[in-house]
Protein backbone atom coordinates (compact mmCIF):
# COMPACT_ATOMS: atom_id res chain seq x y z
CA UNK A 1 24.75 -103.62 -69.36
CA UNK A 2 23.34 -102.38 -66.18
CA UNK A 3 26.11 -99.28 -66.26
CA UNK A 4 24.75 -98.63 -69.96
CA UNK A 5 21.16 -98.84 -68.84
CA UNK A 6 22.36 -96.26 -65.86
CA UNK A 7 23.77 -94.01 -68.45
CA UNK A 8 20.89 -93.80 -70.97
CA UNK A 9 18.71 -93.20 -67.70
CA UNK A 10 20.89 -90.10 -66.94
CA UNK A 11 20.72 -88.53 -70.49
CA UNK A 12 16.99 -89.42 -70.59
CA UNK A 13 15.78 -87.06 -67.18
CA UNK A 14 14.59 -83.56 -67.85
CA UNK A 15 17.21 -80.88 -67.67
CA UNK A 16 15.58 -79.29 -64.62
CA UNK A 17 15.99 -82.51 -62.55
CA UNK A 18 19.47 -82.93 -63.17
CA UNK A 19 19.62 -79.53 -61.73
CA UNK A 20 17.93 -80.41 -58.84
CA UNK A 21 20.30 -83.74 -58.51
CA UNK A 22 23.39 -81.82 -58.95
CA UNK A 23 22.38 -78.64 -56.80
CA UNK A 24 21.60 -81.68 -54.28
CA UNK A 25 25.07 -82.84 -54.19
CA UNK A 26 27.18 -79.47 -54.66
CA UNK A 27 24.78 -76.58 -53.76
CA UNK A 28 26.52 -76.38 -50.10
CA UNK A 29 30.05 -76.07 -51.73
CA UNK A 30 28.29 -73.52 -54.30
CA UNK A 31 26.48 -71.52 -51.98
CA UNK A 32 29.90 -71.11 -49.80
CA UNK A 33 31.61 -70.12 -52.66
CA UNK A 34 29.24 -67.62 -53.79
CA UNK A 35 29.45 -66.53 -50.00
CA UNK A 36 32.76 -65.89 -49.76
CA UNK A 37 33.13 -64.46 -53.27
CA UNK A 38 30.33 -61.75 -52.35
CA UNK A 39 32.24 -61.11 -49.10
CA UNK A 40 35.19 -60.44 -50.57
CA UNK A 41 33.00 -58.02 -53.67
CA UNK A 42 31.61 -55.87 -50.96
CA UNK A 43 32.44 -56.43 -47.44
CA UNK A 44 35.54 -54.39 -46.30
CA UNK A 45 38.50 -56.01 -44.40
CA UNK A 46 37.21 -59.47 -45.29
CA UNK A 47 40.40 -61.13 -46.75
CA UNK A 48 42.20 -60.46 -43.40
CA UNK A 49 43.00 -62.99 -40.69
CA UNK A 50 41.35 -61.00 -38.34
CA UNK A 51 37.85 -61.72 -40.06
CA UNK A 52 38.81 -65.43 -40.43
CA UNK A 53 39.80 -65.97 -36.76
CA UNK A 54 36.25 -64.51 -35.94
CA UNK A 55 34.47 -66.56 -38.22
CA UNK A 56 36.31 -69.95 -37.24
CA UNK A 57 36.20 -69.46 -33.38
CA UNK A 58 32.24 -68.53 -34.08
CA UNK A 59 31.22 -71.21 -35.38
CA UNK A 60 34.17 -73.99 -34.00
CA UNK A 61 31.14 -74.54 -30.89
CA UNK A 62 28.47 -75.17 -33.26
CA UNK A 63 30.35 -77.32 -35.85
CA UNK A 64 31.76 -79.44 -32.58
CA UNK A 65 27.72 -80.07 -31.82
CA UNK A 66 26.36 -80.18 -35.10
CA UNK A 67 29.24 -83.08 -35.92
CA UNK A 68 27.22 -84.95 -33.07
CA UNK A 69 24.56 -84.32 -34.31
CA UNK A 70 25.08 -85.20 -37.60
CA UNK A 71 25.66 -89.27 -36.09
CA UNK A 72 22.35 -88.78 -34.60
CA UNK A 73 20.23 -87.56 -37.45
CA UNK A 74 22.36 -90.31 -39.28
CA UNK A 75 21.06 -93.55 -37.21
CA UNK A 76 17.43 -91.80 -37.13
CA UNK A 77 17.30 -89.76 -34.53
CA UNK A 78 17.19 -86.10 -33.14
CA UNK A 79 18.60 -84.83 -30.00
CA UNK A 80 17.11 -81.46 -28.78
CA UNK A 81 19.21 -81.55 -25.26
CA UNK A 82 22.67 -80.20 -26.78
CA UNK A 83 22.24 -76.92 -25.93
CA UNK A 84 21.07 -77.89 -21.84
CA UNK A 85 24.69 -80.51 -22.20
CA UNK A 86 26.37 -77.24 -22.97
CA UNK A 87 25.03 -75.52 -19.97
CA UNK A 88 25.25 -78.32 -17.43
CA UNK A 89 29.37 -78.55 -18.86
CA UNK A 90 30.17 -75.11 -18.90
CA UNK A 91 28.57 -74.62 -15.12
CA UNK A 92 30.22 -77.34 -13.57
CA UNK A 93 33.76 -77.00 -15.02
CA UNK A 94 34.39 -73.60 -12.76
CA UNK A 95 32.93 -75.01 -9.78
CA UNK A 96 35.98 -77.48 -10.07
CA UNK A 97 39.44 -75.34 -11.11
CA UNK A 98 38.54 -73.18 -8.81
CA UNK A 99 38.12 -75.67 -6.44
CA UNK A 100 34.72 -74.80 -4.84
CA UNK A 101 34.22 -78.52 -4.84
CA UNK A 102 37.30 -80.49 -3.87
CA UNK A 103 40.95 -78.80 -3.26
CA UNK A 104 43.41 -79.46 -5.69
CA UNK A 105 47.06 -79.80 -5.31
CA UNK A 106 47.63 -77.27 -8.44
CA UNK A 107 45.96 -75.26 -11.07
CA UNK A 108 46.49 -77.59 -14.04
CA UNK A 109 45.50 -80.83 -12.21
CA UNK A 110 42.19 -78.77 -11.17
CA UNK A 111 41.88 -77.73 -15.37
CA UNK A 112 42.79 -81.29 -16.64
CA UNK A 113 39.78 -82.46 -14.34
CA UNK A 114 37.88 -79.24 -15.18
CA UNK A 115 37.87 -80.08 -19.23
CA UNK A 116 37.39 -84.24 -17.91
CA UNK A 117 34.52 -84.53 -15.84
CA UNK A 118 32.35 -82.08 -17.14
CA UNK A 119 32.68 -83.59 -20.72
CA UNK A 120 32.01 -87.25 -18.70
CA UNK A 121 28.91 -85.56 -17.67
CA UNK A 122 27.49 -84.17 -20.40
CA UNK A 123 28.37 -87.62 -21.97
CA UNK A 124 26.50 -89.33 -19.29
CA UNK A 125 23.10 -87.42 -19.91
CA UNK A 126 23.82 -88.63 -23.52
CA UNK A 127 23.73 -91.82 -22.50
CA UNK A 128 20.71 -91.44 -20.43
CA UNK A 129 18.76 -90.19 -23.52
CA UNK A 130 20.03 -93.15 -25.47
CA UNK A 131 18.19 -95.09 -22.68
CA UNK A 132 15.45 -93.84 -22.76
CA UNK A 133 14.89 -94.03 -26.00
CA UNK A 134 16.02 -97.23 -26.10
CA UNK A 135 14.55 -98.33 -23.28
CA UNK A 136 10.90 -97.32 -23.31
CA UNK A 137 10.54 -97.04 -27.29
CA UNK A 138 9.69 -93.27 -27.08
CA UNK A 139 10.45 -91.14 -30.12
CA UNK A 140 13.82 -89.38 -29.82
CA UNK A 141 12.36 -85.96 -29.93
CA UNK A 142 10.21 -86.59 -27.05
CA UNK A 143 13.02 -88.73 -25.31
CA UNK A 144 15.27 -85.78 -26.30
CA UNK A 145 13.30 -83.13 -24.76
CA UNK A 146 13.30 -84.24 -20.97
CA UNK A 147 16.32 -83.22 -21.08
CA UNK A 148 16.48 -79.87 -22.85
CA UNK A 149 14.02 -78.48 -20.23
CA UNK A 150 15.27 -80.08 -17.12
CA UNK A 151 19.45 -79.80 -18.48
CA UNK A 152 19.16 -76.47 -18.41
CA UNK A 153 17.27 -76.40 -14.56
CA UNK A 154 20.04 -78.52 -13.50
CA UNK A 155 22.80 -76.16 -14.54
CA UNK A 156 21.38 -73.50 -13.01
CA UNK A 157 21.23 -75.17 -9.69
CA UNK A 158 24.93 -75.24 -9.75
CA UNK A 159 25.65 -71.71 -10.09
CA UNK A 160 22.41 -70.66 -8.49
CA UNK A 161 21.61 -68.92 -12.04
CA UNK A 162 24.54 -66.49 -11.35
CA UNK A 163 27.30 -65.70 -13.97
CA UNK A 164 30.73 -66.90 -12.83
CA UNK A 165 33.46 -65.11 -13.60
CA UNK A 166 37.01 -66.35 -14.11
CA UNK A 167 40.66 -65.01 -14.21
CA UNK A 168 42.53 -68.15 -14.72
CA UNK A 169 44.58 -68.35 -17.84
CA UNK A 170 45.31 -71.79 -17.59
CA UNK A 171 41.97 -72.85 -18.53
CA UNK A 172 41.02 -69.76 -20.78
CA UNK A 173 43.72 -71.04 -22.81
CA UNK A 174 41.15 -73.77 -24.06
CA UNK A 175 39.22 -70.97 -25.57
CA UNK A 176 41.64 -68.40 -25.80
CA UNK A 177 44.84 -69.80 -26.42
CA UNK A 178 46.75 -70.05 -29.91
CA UNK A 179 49.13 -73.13 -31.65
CA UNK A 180 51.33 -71.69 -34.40
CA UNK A 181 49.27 -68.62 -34.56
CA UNK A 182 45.54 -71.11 -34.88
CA UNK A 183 42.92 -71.14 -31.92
CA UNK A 184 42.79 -74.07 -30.35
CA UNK A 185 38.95 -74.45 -31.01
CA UNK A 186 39.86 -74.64 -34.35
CA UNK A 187 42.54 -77.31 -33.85
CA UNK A 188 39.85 -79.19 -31.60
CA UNK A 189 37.07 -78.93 -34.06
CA UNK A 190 39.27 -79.72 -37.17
CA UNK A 191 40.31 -82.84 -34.93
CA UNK A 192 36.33 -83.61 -34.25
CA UNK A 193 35.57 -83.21 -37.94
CA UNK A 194 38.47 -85.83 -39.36
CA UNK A 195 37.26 -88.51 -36.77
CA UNK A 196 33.69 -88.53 -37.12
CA UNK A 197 34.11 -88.43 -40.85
CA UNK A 198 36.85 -91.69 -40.32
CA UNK A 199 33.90 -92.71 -38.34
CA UNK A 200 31.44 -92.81 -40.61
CA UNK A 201 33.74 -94.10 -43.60
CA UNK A 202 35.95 -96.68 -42.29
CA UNK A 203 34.98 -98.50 -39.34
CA UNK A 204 31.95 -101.02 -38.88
CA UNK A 205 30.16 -98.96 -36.62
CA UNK A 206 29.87 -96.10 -38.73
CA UNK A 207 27.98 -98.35 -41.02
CA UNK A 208 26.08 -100.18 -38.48
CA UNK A 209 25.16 -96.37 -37.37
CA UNK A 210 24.02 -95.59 -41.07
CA UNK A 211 22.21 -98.77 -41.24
CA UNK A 212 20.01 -97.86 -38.47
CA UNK A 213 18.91 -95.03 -39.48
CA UNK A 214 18.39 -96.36 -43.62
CA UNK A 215 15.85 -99.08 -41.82
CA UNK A 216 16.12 -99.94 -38.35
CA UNK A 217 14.27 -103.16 -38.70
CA UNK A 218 16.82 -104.46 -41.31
CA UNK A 219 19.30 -103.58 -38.72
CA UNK A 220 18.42 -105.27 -36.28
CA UNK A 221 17.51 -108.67 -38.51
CA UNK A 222 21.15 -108.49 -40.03
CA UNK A 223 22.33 -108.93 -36.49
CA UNK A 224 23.02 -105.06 -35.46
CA UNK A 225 22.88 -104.29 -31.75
CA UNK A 226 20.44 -101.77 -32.71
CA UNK A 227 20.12 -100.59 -28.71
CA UNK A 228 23.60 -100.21 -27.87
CA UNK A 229 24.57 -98.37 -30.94
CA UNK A 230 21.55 -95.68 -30.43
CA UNK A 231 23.21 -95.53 -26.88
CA UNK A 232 26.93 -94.49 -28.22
CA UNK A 233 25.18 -92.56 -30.75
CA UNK A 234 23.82 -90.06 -28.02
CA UNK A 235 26.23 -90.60 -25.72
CA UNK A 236 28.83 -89.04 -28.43
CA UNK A 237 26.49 -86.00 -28.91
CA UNK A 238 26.92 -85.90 -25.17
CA UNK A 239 30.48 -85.20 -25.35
CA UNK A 240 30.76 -82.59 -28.29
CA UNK A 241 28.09 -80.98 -26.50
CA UNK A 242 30.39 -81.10 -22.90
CA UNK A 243 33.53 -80.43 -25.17
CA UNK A 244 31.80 -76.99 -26.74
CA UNK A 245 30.28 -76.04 -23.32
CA UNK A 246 34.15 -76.15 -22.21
CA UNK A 247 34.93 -73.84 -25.16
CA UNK A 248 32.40 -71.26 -24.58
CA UNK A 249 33.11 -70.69 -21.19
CA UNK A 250 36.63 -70.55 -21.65
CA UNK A 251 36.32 -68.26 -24.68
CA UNK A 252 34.24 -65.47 -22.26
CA UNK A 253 35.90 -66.21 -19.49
CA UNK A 254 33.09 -66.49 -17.01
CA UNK A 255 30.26 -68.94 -17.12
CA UNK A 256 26.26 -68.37 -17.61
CA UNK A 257 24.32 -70.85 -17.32
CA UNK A 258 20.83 -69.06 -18.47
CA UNK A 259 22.84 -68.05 -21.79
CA UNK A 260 25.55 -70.63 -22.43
CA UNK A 261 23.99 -73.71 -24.96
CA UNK A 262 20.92 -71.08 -25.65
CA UNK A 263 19.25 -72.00 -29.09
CA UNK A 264 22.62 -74.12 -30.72
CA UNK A 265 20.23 -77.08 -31.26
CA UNK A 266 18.64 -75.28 -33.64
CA UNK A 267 21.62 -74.43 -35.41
CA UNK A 268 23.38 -77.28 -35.28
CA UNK A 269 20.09 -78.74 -36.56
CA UNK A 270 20.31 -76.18 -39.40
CA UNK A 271 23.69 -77.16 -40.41
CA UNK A 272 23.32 -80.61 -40.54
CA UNK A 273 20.16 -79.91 -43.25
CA UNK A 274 21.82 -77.57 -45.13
CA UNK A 275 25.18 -79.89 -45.35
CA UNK A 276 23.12 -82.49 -46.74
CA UNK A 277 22.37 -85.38 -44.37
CA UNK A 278 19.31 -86.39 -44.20
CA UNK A 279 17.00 -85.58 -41.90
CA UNK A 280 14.92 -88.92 -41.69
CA UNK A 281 18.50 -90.85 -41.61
CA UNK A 282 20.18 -93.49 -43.03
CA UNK A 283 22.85 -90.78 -44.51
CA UNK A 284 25.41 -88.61 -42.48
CA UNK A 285 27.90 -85.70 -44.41
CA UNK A 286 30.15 -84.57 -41.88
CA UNK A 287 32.25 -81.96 -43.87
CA UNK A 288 28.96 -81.41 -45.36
CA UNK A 289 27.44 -80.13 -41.85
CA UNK A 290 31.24 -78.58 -41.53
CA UNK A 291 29.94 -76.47 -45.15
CA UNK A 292 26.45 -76.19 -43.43
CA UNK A 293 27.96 -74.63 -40.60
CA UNK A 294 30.48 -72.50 -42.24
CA UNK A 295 27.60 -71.26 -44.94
CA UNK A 296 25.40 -70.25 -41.73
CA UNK A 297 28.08 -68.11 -40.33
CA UNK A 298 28.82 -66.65 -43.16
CA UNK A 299 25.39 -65.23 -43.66
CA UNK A 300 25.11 -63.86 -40.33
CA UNK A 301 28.18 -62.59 -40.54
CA UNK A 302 27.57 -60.92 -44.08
CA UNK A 303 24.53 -59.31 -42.92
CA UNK A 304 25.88 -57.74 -39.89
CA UNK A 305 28.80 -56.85 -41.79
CA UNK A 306 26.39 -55.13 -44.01
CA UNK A 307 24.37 -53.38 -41.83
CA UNK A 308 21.38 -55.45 -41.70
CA UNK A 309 19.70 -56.70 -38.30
CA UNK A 310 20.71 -59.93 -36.75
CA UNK A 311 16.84 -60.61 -37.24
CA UNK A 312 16.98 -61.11 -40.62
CA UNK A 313 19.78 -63.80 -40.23
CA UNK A 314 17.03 -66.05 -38.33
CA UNK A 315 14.99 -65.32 -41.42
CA UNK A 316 17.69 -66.19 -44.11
CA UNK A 317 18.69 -69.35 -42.02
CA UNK A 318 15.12 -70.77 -41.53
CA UNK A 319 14.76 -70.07 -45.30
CA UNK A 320 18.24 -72.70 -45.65
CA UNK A 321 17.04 -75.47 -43.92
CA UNK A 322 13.33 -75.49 -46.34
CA UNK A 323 15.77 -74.92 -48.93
CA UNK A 324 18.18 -78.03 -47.66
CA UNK A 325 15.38 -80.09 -46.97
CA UNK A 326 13.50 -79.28 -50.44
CA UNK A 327 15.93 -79.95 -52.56
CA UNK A 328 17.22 -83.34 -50.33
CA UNK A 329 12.82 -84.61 -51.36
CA UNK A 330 13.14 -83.82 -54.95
CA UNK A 331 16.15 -85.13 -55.35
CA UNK A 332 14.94 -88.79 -53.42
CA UNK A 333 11.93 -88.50 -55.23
């Protein structure tokens, strides 16, 4: 009876909000499509794996943060220190493979620690603004934000603000470097992507995680460890954040800590809306902030293609996420 009563529901809402409920759910996929149909309309050379290998290792970095992200947004919080984790990552890792810190006995030990610690790091200054949210009940954004102004102060003081440069193929193959003719980015990403998503699906804390952010009070009645979950929760955004930093670097081979990690909060941020998670929580999409992502480069990419400034691409993208975050309200409401 109650699937009947479901159905008549259905066929009883106005036409226009089924719209709304269906653009809701497949507008990202949609929106890609019509990208990439456009693209291949009127921009020239754009079925060619040239133009794909651009557009994958451009975005691989901010799909890598935006997936932590997305488990952020998802227990109910924000984290605006990504970009400062990217910066503190990529400016330690040279200071260590090229062994201005400790001597190592060969290049690829001193790159295996390189990728390692620097992604510990990162992870540990997740954890830290875990615990301080946690800890002294401060909103995430605010908890969030100690961080994104001191990270990038700190990152800076290892280089001295200078750009380091690097020859070292070894570790410019994490950036640089191919499997079977795909960058390894993209292998790392894709790799990223399929966990988190596992994550979220299969295993108890991905629910606990979703729980959270749904109503953390609930939570936290039904027996969730409501503290130490927000603490993994950042602590993983710490990592994707180290693990991108890693990639950036090793993509230009040389590391800037004023530049690397500049801004990607705001579009990993802007990926997450326009996949379709939710920005007050209780609901993650991670190929949906993979589509968010993907749909964001795109547009940039289109424009630029297309001779239009990089300024309107700002424009275009701010107008996604009021778009995203419309259309997530009137479909709730």
């Amino acid at each position: 009876m109650a699937m009947r009563l479901s159905a008549v529901d259905r066929d009883a809402e106005p036409t226009g909000t089924r719209v709304l409920l269906w653009l809701s759910r497949y507008g990202t996929i949609l929106a890609l499509v019509l990208l990439i149909l456009f693209n291949l309309a009127f921009t020239r050379n754009f079925a060619t794996w040239q133009t794909l290998n651009i557009n994958l290792t451009q975005v691989s970095t901010i799909v890598i943060v935006a997936i932590g992200m997305t488990l952020v947004i998802g227990s109910g919080g924000i984290d605006l220190s990504v970009g400062s984790l990217m910066a503190i990552a990529g400016a330690l890792a040279p200071l260590i493979f090229l062994n201005r810190i400790v001597e190592f006995p060969n290049i690829y030990v001193g790159v295996a620690f390189a990728f390692v610690i620097p992604v510990m790091i990162a992870g540990l200054f997740g954890y830290l603004n875990g615990w301080l949210i946690t800890r002294f009940n401060v909103q995430p954004i605010v908890g969030t934000l100690i961080l994104f102004i001191a990270g990038r102060g700190i990152a800076q003081s290892f280089t001295d603000s200078n750009q380091v440069i690097f020859t070292t193929p070894e570790f410019q193959f994490i950036g640089l470097g191919r499997v079977f003719g795909i960058p390894i980015q993209v292998l790392i990403m894709t790799v990223i992507v399929v966990l988190a998503a596992w994550t979220i699906r299969r295993t108890i804390f991905g629910k606990q995680l979703l729980a959270i952010g749904g109503n953390e009070t609930a939570a936290r009645l039904a027996g969730v460890r409501v503290t130490r979950i927000k603490r993994q929760v950042y602590t993983i955004s710490g990592i994707c954040s180290g693990i991108a930093g890693i990639i950036v670097i090793a993509r230009n081979s040389a590391a800037d800590s004023n530049l690397v990690g500049l801004g990607v909060e705001l579009d990993a941020i802007a990926a997450v809306a326009v996949g379709g998670t939710l920005l007050t929580g209780g609901r993650a999409y991670v190929f949906g902030t993979l589509l968010g992502a993907l749909i964001i480069q795109l547009v940039r990419f289109t424009l630029l293609a297309n001779g239009v400034p990089d300024a309107a691409a700002l424009v275009i993208k701010a107008g996604l996420i009021i778009l995203a975050v419309w259309l997530q309200r009137r479909a709730a409401s």
